[in-house]
Protein backbone atom coordinates (compact mmCIF):
# COMPACT_ATOMS: atom_id res chain seq x y z
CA UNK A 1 -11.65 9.26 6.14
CA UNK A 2 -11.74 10.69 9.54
CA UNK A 3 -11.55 14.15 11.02
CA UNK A 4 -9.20 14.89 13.65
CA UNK A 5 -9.74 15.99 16.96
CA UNK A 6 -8.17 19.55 18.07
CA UNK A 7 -5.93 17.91 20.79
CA UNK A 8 -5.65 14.68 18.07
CA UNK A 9 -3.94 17.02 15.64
CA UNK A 10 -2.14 19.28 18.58
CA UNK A 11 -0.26 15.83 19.71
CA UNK A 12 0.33 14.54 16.31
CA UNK A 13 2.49 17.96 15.10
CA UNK A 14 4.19 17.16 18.68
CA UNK A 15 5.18 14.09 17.53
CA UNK A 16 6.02 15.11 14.60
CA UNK A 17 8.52 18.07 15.54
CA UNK A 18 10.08 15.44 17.45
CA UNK A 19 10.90 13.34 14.33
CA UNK A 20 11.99 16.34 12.68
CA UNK A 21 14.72 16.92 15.07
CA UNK A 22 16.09 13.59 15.20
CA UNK A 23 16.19 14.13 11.35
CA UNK A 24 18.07 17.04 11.41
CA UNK A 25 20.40 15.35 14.10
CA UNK A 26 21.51 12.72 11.88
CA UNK A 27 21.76 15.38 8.73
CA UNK A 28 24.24 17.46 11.13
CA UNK A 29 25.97 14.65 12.44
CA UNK A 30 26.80 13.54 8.47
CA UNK A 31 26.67 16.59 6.76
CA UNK A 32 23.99 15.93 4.86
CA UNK A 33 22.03 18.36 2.70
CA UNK A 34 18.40 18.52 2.78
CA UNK A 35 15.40 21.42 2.07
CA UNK A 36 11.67 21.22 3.39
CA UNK A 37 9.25 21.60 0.84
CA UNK A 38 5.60 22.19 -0.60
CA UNK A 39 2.97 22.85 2.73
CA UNK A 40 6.08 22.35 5.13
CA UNK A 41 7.99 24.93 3.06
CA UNK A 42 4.50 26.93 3.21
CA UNK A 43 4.29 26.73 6.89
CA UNK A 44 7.92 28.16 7.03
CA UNK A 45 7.41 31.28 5.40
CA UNK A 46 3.94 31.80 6.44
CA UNK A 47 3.39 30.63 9.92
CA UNK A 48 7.10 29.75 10.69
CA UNK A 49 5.34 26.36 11.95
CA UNK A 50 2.67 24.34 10.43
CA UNK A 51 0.18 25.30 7.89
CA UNK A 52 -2.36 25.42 11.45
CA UNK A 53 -4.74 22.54 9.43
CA UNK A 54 -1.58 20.25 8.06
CA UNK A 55 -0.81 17.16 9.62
CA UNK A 56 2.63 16.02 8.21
CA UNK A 57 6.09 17.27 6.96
CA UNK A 58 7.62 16.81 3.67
CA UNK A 59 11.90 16.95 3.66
CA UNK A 60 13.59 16.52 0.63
CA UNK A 61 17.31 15.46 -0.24
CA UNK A 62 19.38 14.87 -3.85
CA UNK A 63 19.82 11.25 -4.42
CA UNK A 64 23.38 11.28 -3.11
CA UNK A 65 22.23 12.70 0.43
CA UNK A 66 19.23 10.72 0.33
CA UNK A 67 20.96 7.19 0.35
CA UNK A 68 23.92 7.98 2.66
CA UNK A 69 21.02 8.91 5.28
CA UNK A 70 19.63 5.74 4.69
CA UNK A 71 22.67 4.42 5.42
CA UNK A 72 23.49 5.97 8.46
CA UNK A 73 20.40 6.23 9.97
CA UNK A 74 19.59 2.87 11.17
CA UNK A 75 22.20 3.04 13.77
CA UNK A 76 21.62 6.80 15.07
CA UNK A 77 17.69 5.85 15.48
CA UNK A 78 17.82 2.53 17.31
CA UNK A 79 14.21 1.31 17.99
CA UNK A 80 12.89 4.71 18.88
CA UNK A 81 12.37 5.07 14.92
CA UNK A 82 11.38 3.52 12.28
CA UNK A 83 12.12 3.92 8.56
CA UNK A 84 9.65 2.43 6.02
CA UNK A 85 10.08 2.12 2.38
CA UNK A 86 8.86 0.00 -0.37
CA UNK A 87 12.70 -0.21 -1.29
CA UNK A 88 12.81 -1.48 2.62
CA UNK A 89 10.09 -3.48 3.47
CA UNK A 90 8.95 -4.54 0.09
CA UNK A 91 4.95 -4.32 1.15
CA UNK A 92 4.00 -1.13 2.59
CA UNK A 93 3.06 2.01 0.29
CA UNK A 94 5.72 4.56 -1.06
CA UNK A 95 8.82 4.65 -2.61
CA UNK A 96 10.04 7.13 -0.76
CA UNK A 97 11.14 7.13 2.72
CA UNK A 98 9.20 7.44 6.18
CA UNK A 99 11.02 8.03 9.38
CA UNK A 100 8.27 7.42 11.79
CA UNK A 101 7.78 7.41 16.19
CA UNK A 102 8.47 3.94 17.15
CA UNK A 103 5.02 2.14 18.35
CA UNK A 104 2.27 4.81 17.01
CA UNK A 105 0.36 4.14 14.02
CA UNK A 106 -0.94 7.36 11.42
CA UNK A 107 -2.00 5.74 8.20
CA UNK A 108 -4.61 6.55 5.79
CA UNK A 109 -7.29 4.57 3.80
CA UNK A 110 -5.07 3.91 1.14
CA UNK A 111 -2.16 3.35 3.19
CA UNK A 112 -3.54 0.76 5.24
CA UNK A 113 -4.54 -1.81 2.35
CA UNK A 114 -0.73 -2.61 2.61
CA UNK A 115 0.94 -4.85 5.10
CA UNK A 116 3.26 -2.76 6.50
CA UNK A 117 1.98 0.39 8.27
CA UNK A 118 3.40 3.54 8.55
CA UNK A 119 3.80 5.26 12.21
CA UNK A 120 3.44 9.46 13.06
CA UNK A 121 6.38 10.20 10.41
CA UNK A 122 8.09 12.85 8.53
CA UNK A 123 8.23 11.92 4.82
CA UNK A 124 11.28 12.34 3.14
CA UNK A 125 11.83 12.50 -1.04
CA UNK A 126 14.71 11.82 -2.83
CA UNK A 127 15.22 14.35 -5.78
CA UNK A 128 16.79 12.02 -9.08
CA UNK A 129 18.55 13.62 -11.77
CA UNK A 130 16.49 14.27 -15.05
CA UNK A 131 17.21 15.04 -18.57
CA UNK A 132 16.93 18.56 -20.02
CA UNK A 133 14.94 17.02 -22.66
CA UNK A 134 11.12 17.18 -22.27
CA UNK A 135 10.98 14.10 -24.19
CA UNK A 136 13.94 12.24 -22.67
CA UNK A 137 12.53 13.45 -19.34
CA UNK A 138 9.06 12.67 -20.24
CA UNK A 139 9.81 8.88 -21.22
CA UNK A 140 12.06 8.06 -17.65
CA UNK A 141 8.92 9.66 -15.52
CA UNK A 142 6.21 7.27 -17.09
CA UNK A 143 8.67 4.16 -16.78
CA UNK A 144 9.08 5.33 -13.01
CA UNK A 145 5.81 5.13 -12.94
CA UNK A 146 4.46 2.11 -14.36
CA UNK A 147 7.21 0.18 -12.27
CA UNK A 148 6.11 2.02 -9.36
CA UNK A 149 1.85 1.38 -10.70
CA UNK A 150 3.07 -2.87 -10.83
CA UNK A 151 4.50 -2.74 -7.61
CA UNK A 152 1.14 -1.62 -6.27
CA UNK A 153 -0.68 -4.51 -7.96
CA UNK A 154 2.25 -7.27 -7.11
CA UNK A 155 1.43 -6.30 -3.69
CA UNK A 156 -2.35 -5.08 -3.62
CA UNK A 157 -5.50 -7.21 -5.32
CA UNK A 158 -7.63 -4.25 -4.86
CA UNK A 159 -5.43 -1.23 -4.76
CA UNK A 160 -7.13 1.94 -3.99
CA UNK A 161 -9.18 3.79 -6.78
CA UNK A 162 -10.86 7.41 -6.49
CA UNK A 163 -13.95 7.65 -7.90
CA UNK A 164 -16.77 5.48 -9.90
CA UNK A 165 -16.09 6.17 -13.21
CA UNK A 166 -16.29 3.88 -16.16
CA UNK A 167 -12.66 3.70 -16.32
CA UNK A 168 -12.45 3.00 -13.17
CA UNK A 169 -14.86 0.41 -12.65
CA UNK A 170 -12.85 -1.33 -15.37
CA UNK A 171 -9.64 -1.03 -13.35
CA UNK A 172 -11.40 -2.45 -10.46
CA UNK A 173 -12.14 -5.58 -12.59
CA UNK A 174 -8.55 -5.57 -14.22
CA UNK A 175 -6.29 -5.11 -10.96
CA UNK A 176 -7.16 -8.87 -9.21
CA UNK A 177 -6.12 -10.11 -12.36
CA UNK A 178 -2.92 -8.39 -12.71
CA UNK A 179 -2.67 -9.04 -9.27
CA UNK A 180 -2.77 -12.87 -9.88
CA UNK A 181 -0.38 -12.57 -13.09
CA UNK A 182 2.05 -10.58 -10.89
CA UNK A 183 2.32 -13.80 -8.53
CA UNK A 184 5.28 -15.74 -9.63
CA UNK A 185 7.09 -11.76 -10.31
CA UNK A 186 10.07 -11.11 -7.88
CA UNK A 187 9.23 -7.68 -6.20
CA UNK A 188 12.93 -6.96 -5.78
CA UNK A 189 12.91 -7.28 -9.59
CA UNK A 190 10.15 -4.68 -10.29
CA UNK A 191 11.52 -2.42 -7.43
CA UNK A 192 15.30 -2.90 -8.85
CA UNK A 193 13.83 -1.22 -12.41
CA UNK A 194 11.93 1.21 -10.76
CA UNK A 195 15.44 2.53 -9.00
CA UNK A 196 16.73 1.78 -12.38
CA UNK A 197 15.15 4.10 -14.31
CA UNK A 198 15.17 6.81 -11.52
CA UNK A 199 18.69 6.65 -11.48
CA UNK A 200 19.37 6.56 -15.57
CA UNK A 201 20.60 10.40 -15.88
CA UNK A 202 22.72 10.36 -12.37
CA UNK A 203 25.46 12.67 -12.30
CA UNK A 204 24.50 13.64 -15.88
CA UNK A 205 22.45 16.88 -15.46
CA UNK A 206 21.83 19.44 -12.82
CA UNK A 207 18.18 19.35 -13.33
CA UNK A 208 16.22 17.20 -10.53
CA UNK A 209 12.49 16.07 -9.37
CA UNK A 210 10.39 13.78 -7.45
CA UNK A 211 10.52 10.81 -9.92
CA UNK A 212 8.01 8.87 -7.64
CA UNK A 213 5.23 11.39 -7.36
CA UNK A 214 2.19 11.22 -9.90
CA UNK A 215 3.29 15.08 -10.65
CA UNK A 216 7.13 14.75 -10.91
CA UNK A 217 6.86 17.51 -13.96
CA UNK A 218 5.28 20.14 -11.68
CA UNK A 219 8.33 19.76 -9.20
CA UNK A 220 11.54 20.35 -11.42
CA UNK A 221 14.50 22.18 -9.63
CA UNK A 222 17.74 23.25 -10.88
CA UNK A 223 20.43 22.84 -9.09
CA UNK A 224 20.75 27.09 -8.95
CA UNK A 225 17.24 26.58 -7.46
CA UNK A 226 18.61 24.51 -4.55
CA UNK A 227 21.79 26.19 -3.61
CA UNK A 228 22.85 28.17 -2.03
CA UNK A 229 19.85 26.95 0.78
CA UNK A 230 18.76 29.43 3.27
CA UNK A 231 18.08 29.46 6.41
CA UNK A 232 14.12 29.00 7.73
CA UNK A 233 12.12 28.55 11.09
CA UNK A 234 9.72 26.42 11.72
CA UNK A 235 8.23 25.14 14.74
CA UNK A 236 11.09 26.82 16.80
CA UNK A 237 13.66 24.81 14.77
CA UNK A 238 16.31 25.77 12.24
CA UNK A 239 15.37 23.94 8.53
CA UNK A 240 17.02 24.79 5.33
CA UNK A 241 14.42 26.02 2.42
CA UNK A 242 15.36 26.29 -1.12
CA UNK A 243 17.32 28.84 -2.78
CA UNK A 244 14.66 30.37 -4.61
CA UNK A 245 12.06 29.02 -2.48
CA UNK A 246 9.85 32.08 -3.41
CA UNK A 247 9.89 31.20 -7.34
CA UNK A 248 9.24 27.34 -6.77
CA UNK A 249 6.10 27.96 -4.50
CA UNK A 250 4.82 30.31 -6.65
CA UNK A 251 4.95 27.71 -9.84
CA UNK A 252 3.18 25.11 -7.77
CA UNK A 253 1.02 27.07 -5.96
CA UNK A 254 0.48 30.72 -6.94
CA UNK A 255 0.39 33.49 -4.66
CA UNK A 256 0.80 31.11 -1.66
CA UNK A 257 1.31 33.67 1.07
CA UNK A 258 -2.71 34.11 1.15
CA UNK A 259 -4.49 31.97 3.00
CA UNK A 260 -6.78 29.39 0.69
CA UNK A 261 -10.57 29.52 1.07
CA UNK A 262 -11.64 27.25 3.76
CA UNK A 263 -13.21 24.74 1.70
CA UNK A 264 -9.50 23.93 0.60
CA UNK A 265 -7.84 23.73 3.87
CA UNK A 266 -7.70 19.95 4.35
CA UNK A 267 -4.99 18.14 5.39
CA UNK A 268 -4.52 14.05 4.59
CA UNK A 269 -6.55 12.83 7.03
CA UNK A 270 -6.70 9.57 8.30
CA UNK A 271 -7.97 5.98 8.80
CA UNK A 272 -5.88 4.46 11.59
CA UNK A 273 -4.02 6.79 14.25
CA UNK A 274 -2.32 5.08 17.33
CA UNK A 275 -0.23 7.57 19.62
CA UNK A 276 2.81 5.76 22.06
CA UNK A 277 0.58 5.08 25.06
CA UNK A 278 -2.34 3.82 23.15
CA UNK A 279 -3.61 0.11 23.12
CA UNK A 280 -4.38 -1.15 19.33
């Protein structure tokens, strides 16, 4: 992992902003609903801009907003964009969606073991509908995940792993073998039951998460949660910010208005970052 440089990090929130617009373009233009969230929703309230160490921002939409954007959205952006998905390009990391700058490159370790590379993006999450019930609940996130775990290893022989523990040494030997077993496995197949099972309580309940994030418990919002949204600055734009934004930054993150220690202010960091101008 890599540090960045002060004007590195300066050019990259640039970038970023810019992407954010477009974004909220396209939501305007369709009427689309959507809420920044977690450090972005941090950076809002505390800095009305970025958290000054972050390095990305996180958008989030309801399932129903979230796929009419990817519908529209390939014709607003053109080829000064770029949206990448697993659902998309079937080999690049994330089941959620990227809307990146055309030509750059801002991937990390992990991220660039996969074929497809993401660019200097704003990530944004679709929120699925879950079941009241812990258990009900409990059962569609771990099927959402292990879908989401074997399209990693249809695509990845040596996916990336944290650590040197004995359990994970033994994943290390496992995944080239699951790997190889995954071979003659359709990827649309294991993607189509991933979406399957993220979908299963749609329109059923007014309860919703992150299904494809390794803590999709920690993130549950009701729909009084979300609406009515309010009305946010950040980075001398307008965003929308939950309902009862307060209450769902607290849960995650405690008294979040104080700044952390420095030891904990780290952003994502990266392994490959390519601005416009720059040769590869």
């Amino acid at each position: 992992m890599l540090d960045y440089k002060p004007e590195e990090l300066k050019k990259l929130k640039e970038v970023s902003v810019e992407i954010l617009k477009e974004f909220i373009r396209i939501c305007d233009k369709y009427k689309l609903d959507w809420f920044v969230h977690w450090g972005t929703a941090i950076g809002t309230v505390r800095h009305q801009g970025f958290i000054p160490w972050d390095d990305d921002i996180d958008v989030c939409m309801l399932r129903e907003d979230y796929d009419t954007f990817l519908e529209v959205a390939p014709a607003e952006i053109g080829d000064r964009f770029v949206l990448t998905s697993a659902f998309l390009q079937k080999d690049c990391y994330g089941m959620f969606t990227r809307m990146s700058a055309a030509g750059t490159y801002h991937v990390t370790e992990q991220e660039d073991l996969w074929k497809t590379k993401h660019g200097i993006r704003i990530d944004i999450f679709p929120f699925d509908s879950v079941s009241g019930d812990a258990g009900k609940r409990r059962k569609q996130i771990q099927a959402v995940r292990f879908w989401n775990q074997l399209y990693t290893l249809k695509n990845l022989p040596h996916p990336y792993l944290k650590g040197d523990s004995l359990t994970v040494r033994i994943q290390k030997i496992l995944c080239p073998i699951l790997h190889t077993c995954l071979k003659p496995v359709p990827v649309d197949w294991i993607l189509h039951q991933a979406e399957k099972n993220a979908l299963k309580y749609k329109g059923q309940t007014r309860l919703y998460t992150l299904l494809y994030d390794i803590d999709a418990e920690k993130w549950l919002l009701s729909q009084e949660d979300i609406y009515p949204l309010q009305e946010g600055t950040f980075e001398g734009l307008k965003v929308n910010v939950l309902h009862h934004n307060h209450e769902a930054l607290t849960t995650a993150y405690g008294n979040y208005m104080e700044l952390p220690p420095e030891s904990e202010r780290v952003n994502h960091n990266w392994g490959r970052l390519k601005f416009h101008e720059e040769n590869d």
